[in-house]
Protein backbone atom coordinates (compact mmCIF):
# COMPACT_ATOMS: atom_id res chain seq x y z
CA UNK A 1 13.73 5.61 18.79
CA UNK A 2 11.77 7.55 21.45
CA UNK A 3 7.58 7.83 22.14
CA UNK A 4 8.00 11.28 20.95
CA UNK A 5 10.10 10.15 18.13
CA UNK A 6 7.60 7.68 16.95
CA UNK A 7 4.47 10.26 17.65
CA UNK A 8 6.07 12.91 15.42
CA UNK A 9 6.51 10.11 12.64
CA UNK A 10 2.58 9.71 12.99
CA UNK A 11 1.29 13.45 13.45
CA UNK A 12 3.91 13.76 10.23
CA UNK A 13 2.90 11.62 8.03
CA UNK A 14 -0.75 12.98 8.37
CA UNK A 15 0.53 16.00 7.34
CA UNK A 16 -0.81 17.43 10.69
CA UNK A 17 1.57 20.11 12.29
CA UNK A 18 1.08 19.34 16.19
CA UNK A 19 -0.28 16.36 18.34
CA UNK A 20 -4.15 16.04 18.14
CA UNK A 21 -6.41 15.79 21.28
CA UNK A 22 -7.18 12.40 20.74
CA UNK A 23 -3.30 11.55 20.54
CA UNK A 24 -1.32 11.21 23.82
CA UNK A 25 2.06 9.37 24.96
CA UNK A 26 1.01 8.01 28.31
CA UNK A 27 4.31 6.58 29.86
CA UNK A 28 7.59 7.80 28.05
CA UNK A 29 9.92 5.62 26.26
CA UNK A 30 13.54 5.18 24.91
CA UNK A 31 15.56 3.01 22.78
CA UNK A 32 12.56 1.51 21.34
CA UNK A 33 12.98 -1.28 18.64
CA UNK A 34 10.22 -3.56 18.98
CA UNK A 35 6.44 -2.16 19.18
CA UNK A 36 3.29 -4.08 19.91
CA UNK A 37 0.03 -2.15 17.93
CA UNK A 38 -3.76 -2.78 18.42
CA UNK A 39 -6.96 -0.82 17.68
CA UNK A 40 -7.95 -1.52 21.15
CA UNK A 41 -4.75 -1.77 23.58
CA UNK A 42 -5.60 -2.54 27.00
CA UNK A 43 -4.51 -4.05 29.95
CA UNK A 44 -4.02 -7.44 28.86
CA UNK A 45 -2.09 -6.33 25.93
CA UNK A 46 0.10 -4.09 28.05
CA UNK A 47 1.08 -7.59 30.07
CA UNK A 48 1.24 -9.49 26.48
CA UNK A 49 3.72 -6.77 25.42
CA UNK A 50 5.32 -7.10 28.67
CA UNK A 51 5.72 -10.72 28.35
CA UNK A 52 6.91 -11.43 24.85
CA UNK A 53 9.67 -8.56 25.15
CA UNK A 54 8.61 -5.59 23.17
CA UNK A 55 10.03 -2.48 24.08
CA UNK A 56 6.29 0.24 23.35
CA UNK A 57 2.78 -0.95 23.32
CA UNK A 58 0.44 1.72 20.64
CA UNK A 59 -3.43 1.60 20.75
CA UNK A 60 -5.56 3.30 18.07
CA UNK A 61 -8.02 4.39 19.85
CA UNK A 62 -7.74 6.73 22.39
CA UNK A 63 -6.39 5.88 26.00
CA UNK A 64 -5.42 9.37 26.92
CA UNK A 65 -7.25 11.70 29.38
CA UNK A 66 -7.45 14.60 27.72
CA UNK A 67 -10.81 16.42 28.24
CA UNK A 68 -9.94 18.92 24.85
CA UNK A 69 -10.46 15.80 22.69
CA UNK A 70 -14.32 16.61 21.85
CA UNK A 71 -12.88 19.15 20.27
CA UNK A 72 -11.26 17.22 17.73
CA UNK A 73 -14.94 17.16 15.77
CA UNK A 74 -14.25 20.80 15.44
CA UNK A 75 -12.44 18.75 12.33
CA UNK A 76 -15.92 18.67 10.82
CA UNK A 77 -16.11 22.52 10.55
CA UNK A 78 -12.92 23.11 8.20
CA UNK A 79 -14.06 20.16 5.99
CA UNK A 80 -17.69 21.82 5.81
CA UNK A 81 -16.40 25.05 5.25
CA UNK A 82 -14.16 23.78 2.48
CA UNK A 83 -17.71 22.78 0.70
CA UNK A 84 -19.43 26.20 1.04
CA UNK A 85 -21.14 25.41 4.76
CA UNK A 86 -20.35 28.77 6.66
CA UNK A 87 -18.56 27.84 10.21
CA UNK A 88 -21.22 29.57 12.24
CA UNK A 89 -23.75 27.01 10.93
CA UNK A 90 -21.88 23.59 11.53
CA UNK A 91 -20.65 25.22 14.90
CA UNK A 92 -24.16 25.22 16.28
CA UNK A 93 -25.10 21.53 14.95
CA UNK A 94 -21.90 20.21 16.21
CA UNK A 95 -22.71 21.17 19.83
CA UNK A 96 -25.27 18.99 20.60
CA UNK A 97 -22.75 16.19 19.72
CA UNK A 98 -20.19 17.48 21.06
CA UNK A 99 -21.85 17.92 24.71
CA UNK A 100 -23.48 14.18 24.12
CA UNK A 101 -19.93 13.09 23.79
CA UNK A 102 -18.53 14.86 26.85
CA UNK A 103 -21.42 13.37 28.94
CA UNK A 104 -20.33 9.42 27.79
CA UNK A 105 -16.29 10.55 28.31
CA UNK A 106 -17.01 12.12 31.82
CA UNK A 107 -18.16 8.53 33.51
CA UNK A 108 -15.92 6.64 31.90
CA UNK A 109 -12.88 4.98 33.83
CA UNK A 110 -10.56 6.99 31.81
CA UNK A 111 -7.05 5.74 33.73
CA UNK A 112 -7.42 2.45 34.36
CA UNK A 113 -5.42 1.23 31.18
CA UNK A 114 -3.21 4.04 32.04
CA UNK A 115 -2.93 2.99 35.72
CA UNK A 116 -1.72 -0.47 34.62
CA UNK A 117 1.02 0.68 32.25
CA UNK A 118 2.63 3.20 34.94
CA UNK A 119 2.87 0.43 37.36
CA UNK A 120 4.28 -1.92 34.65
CA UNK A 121 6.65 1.10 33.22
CA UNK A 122 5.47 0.35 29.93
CA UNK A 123 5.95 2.82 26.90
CA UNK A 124 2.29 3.21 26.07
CA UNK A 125 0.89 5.60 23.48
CA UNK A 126 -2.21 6.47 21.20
CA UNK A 127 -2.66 7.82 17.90
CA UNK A 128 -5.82 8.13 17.11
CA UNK A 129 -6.96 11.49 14.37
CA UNK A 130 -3.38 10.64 12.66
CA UNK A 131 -4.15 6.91 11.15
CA UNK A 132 -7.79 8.03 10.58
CA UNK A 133 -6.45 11.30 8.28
CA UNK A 134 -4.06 8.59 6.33
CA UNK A 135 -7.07 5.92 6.07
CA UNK A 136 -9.59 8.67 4.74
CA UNK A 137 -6.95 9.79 2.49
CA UNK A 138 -6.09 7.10 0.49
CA UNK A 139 -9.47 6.23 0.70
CA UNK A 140 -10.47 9.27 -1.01
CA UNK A 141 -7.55 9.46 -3.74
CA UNK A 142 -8.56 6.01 -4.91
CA UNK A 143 -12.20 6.47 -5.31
CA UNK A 144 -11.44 9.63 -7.28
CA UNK A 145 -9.22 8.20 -9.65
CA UNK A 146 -11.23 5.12 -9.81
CA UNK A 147 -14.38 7.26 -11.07
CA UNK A 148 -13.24 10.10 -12.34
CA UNK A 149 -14.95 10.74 -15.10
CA UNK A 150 -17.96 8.30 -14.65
CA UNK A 151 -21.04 9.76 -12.98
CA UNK A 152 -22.59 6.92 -13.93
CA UNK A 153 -20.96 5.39 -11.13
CA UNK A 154 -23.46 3.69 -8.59
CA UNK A 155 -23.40 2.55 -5.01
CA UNK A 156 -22.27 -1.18 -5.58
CA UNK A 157 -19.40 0.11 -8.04
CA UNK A 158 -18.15 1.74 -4.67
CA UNK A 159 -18.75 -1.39 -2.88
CA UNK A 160 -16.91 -3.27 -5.26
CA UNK A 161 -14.18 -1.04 -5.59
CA UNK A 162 -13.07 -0.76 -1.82
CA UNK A 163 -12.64 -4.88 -1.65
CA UNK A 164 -9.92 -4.60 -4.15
CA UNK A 165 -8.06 -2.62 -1.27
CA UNK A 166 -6.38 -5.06 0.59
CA UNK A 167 -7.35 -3.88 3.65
CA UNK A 168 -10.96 -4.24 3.00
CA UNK A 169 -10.58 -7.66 0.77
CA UNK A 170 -9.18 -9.53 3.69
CA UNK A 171 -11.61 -8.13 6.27
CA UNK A 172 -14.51 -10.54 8.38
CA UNK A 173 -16.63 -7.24 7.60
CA UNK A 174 -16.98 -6.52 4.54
CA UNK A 175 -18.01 -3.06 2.62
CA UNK A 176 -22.27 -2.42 2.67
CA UNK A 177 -24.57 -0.30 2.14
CA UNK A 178 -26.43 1.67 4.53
CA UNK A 179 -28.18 4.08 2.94
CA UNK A 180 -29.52 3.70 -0.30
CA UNK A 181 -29.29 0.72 -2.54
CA UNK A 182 -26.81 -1.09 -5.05
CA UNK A 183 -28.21 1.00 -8.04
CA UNK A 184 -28.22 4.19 -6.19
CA UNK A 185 -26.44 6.90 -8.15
CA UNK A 186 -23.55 7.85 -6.02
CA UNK A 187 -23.02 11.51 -7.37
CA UNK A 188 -20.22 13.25 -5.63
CA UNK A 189 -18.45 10.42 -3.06
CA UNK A 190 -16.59 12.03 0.06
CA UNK A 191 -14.67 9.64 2.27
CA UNK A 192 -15.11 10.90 6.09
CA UNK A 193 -12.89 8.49 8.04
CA UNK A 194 -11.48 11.41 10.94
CA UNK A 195 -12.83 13.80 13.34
CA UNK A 196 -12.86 11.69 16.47
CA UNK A 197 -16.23 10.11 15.65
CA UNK A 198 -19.30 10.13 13.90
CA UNK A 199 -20.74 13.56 13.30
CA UNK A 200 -24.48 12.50 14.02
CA UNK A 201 -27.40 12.85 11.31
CA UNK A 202 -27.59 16.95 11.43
CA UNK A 203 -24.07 17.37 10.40
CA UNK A 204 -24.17 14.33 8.18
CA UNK A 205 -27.22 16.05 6.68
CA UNK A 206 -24.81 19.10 6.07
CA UNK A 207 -22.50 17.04 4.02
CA UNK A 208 -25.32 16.44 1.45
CA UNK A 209 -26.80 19.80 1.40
CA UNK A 210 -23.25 20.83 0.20
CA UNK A 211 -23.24 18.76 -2.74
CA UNK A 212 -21.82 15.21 -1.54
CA UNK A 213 -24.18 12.41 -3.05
CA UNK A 214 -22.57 9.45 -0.92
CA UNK A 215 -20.68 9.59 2.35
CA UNK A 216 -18.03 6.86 2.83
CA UNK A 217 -17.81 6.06 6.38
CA UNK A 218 -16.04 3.69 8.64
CA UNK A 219 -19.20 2.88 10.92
CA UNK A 220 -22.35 4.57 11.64
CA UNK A 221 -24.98 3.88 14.83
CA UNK A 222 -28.24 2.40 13.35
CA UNK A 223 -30.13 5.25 14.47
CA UNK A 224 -28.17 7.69 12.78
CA UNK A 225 -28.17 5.73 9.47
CA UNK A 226 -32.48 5.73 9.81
CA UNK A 227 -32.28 9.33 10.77
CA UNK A 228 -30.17 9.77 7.32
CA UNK A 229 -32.90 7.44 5.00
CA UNK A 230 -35.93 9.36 6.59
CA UNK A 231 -33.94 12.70 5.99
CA UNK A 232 -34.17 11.15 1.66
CA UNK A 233 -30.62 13.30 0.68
CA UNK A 234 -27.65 11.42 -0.19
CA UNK A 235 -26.06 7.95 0.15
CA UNK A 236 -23.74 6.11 2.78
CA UNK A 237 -21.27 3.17 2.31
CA UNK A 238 -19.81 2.06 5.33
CA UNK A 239 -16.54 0.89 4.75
CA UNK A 240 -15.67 -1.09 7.86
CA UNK A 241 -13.96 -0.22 11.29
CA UNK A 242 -11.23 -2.46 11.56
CA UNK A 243 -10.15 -2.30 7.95
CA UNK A 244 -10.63 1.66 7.69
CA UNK A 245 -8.31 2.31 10.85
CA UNK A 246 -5.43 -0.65 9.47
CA UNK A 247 -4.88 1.44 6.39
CA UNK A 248 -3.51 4.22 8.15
CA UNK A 249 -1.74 1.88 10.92
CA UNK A 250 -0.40 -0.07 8.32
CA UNK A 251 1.73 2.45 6.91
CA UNK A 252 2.57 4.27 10.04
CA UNK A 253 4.36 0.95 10.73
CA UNK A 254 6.18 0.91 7.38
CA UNK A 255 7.11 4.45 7.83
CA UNK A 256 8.37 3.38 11.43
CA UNK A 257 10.62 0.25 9.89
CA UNK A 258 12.44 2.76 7.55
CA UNK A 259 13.23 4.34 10.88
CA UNK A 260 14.26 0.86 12.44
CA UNK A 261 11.45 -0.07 14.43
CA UNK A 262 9.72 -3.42 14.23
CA UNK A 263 5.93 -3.50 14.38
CA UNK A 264 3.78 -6.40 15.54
CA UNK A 265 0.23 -6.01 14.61
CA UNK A 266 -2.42 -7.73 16.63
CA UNK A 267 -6.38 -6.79 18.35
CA UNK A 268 -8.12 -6.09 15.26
CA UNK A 269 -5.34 -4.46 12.74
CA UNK A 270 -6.06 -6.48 9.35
């Protein structure tokens, strides 16, 4: 099996049809059999890998250079759109984020993991939009069959229900609530795991305006989660990092040992 092998397997299974932004092989491999995975692969992992004889080292989240990958929030416009928010509108709220997002990319040291795998001739790679899509998706299909039906459903019946996902059950951080409270109606629940990053609080607000009652996220910045209770719309569960970005790793590596490749899960994959 090849990098580009195992990256089509990914951008596949997502049901995406090309490589997002976000996504990048970083130093080409063949013949590969035994792969080392992380949410955060770095430096030290790359010698790890190195060391105990795999053959590819994948990170989650992003290690590639690519200045397009802001645009991968453009994500947010189609899913918007798909709930009645015209794409002119979530356009204009999504550039402020986008533009606070290319200021934090443009100082960071954006090759030194790369840098280290070169010199090591590691197979390195990142999937990043591909793992969140398959997280947020069967996310999303169990909630619905889970409460279809009951719009009686409240926020700790969400809570509850995401810890019986393995996933979540066996994770140090566990499901909450963030905004709104355990007998908060949670009207129409959308699971937004993808789309590079956290939206902010305008396009959030967006989300409810269209009709979603509670937002299930994998994380949210304490400011933004304020800015959402003073804005007095709609709900949000925060699922967990970790946990939310293993479900889709998880079965990118079972997809990958049908193929013949061995995955070793490690730096924060549950």
């Amino acid at each position: 099996m090849t990098t580009q092998e195992l990256m089509n397997i990914a951008v596949s299974a997502a049901k995406l049809d090309e490589m997002p932004a976000d996504c990048g092989i970083i130093v080409e491999g063949k013949n590969i059999k035994k792969v080392l995975m992380g949410v955060d692969m770095d430096t030290a992992e790359l010698l790890l890998a190195q060391q105990l004889g795999f053959d590819c080292v994948v990170s989650h989240h992003p290690r590639n250079t690519n200045v397009e990958m802001v645009n991968v929030l453009n994500d947010h416009i189609l899913k918007l759109e798909a709930l009645g928010v015209p794409r002119n509108r979530s356009q204009k709220l999504l550039a402020e984020r986008k533009e606070e997002l290319s200021y934090n990319l443009h100082v960071a040291n954006s090759r030194r993991t790369e840098s280290a795998a070169k010199l090591m001739n590691m197979p390195f790679m990142c999937i990043h939009t591909p793992t969140d899509l398959i997280g947020e998706a069967i996310v999303q299909n169990f909630l619905d069959e889970k409460f279809k039906g009951k719009p009686e459903t409240k926020l700790q019946d969400i809570v509850e229900a995401l810890e019986e996902i393995g996933e979540y059950k066996n994770s140090a951080r566990k499901p909450v609530i963030r905004v709104g409270a355990k007998e908060s109606y949670a009207g129409k629940i959308y699971v937004l795991m993808s789309g590079l990053t956290g939206p902010g609080p305008k396009i959030t607000k967006e989300y409810f305006e269209a009709g979603v009652g509670t937002l299930v996220l994998m994380h949210i910045p304490e400011k933004d989660a304020k800015e959402v209770k003073e804005q007095a719309i709609g709900n949000i569960v925060v699922a967990g990092h970790m946990s939310s970005d293993s479900l889709g790793l998880n079965k990118i590596a079972r997809i990958w040992a049908d193929h013949g490749v061995e995955t070793t899960m490690m730096s924060g994959i549950i």
